[in-house]
C-alpha atoms as a PDB file:
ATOM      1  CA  UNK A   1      -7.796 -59.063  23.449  1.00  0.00           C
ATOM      2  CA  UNK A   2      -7.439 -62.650  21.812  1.00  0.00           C
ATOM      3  CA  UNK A   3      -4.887 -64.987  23.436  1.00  0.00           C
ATOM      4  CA  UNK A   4      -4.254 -68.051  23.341  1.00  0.00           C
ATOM      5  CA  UNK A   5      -5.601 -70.550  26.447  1.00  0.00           C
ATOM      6  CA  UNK A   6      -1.663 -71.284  27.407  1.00  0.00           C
ATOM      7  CA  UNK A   7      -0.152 -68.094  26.978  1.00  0.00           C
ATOM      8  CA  UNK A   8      -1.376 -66.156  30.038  1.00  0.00           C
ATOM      9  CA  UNK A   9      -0.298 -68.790  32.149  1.00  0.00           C
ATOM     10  CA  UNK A  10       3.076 -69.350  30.953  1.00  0.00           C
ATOM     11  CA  UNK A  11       3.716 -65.666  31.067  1.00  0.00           C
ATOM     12  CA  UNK A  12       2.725 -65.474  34.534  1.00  0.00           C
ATOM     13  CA  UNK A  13       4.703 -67.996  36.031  1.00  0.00           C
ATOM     14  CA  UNK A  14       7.929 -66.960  34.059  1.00  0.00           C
ATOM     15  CA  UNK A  15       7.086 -63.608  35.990  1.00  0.00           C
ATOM     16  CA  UNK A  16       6.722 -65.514  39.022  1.00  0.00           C
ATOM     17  CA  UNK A  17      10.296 -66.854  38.523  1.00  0.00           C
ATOM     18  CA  UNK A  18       8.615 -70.241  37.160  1.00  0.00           C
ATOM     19  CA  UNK A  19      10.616 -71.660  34.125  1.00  0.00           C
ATOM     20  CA  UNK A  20       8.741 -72.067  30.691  1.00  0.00           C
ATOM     21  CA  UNK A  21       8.747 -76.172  30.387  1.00  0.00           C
ATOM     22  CA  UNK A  22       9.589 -76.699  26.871  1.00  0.00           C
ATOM     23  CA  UNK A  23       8.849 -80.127  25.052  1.00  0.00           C
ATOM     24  CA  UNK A  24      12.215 -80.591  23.811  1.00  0.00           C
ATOM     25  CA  UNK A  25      11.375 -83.869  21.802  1.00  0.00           C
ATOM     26  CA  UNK A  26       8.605 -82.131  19.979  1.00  0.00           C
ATOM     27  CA  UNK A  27      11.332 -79.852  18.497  1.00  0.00           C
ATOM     28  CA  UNK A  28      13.371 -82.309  17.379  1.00  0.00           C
ATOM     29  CA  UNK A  29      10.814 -84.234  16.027  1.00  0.00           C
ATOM     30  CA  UNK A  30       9.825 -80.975  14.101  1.00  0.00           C
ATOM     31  CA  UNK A  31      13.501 -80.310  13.377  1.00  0.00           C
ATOM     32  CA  UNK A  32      13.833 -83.564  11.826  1.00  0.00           C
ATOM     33  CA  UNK A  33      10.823 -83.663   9.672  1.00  0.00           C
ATOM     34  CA  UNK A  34      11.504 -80.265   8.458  1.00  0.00           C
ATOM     35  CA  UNK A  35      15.101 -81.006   7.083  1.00  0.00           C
ATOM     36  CA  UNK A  36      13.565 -83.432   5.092  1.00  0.00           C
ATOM     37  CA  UNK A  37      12.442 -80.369   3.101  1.00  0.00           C
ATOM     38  CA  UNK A  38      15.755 -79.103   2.331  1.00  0.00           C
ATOM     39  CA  UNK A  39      17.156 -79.252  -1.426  1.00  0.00           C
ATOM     40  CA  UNK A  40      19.935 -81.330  -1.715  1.00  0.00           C
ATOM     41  CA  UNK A  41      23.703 -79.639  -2.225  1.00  0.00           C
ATOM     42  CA  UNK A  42      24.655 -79.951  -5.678  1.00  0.00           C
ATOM     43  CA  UNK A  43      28.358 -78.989  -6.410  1.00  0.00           C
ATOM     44  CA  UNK A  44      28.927 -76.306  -9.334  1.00  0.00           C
ATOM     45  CA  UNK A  45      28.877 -76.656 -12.644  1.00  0.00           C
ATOM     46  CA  UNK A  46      32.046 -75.168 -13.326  1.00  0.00           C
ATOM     47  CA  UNK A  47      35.100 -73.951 -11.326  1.00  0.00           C
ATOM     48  CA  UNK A  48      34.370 -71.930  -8.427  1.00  0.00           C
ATOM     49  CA  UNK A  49      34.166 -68.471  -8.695  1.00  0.00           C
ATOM     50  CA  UNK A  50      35.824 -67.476  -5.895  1.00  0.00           C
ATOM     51  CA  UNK A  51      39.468 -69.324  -6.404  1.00  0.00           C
ATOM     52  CA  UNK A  52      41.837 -66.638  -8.037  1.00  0.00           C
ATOM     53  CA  UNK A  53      42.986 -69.888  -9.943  1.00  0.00           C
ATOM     54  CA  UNK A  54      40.597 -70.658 -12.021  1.00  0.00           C
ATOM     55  CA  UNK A  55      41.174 -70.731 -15.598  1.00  0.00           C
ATOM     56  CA  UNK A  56      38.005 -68.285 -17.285  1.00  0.00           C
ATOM     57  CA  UNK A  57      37.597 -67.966 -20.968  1.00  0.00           C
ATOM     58  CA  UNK A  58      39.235 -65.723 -23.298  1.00  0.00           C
ATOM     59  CA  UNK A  59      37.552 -62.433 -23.890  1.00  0.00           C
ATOM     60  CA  UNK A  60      37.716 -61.453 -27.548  1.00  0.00           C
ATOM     61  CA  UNK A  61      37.022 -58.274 -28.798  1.00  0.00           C
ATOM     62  CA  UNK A  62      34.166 -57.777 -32.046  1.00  0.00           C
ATOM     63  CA  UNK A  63      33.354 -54.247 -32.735  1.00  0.00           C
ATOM     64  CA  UNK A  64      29.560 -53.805 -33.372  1.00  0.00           C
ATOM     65  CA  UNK A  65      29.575 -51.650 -36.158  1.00  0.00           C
ATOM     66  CA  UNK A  66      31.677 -53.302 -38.078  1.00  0.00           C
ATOM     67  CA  UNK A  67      29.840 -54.856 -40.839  1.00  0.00           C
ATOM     68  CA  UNK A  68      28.287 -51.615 -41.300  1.00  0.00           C
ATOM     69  CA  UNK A  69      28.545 -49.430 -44.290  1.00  0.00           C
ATOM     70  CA  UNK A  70      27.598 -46.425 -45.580  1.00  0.00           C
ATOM     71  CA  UNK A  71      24.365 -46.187 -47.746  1.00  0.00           C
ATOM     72  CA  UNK A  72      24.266 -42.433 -48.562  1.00  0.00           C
ATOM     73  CA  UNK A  73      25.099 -41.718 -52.570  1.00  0.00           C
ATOM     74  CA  UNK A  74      28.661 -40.215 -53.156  1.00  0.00           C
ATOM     75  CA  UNK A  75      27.232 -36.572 -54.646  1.00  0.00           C
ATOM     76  CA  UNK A  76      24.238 -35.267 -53.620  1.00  0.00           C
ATOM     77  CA  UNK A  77      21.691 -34.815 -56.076  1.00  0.00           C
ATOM     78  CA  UNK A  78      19.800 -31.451 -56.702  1.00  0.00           C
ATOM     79  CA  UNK A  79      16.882 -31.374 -54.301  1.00  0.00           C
ATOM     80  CA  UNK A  80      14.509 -29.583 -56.641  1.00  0.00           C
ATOM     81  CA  UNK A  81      14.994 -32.610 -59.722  1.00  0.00           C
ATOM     82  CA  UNK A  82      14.524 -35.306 -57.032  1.00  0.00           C
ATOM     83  CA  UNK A  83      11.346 -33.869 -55.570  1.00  0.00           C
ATOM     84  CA  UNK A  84       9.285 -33.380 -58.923  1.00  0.00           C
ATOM     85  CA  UNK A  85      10.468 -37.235 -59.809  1.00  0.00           C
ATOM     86  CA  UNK A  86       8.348 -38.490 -57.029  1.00  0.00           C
ATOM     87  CA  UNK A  87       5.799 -36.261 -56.960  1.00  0.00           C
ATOM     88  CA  UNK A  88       2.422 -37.459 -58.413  1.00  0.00           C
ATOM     89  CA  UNK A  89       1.472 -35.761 -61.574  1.00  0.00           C
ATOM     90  CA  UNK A  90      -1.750 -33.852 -61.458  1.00  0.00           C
ATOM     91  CA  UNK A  91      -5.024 -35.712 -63.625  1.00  0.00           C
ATOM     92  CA  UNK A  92      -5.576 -33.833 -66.797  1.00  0.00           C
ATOM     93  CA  UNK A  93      -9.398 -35.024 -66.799  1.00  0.00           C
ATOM     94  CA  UNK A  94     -10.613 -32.064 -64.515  1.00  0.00           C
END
């Protein structure tokens, strides 16, 4: 098994009742160069969404089918009529 050249050690004497010496300055260093990496806080846009408050914007209501209308013809014409006017008429040349 693969371990690495400290580990067994430290292990062994926190069995032994040793404490673990930490490098306490090393994590603080490492603290501090890593909160470099944060994004900075930027403050919202708008109002906050969670004060009961806050003024919102009117909701409005537009149907969406209402600039439809009806294509269909008023009577319906004889099926039989309208068939044979778009049917293609057969070549007399044959």
């Amino acid at each position: 098994m693969l371990t690495l050249p400290g580990a067994k050690s430290a292990a062994a004497s926190a069995v032994r009742g040793g404490h673990f010496r930490f490098n306490w300055p090393l994590l603080a260093a490492a603290t501090l160069a890593l909160s470099g990496c944060m994004p900075a806080t930027t403050s919202v846009a708008g109002a906050d969404p969670a004060d009961p408050a806050a003024k919102a914007a009117r909701l409005d209501y537009r149907s969406t089918v209402a600039p439809y209308t009806s294509l269909r013809p008023a009577a319906p014409a004889p099926w039989r009529e309208r068939n044979d006017a778009v049917t293609p008429q057969p070549k007399q040349d044959r």
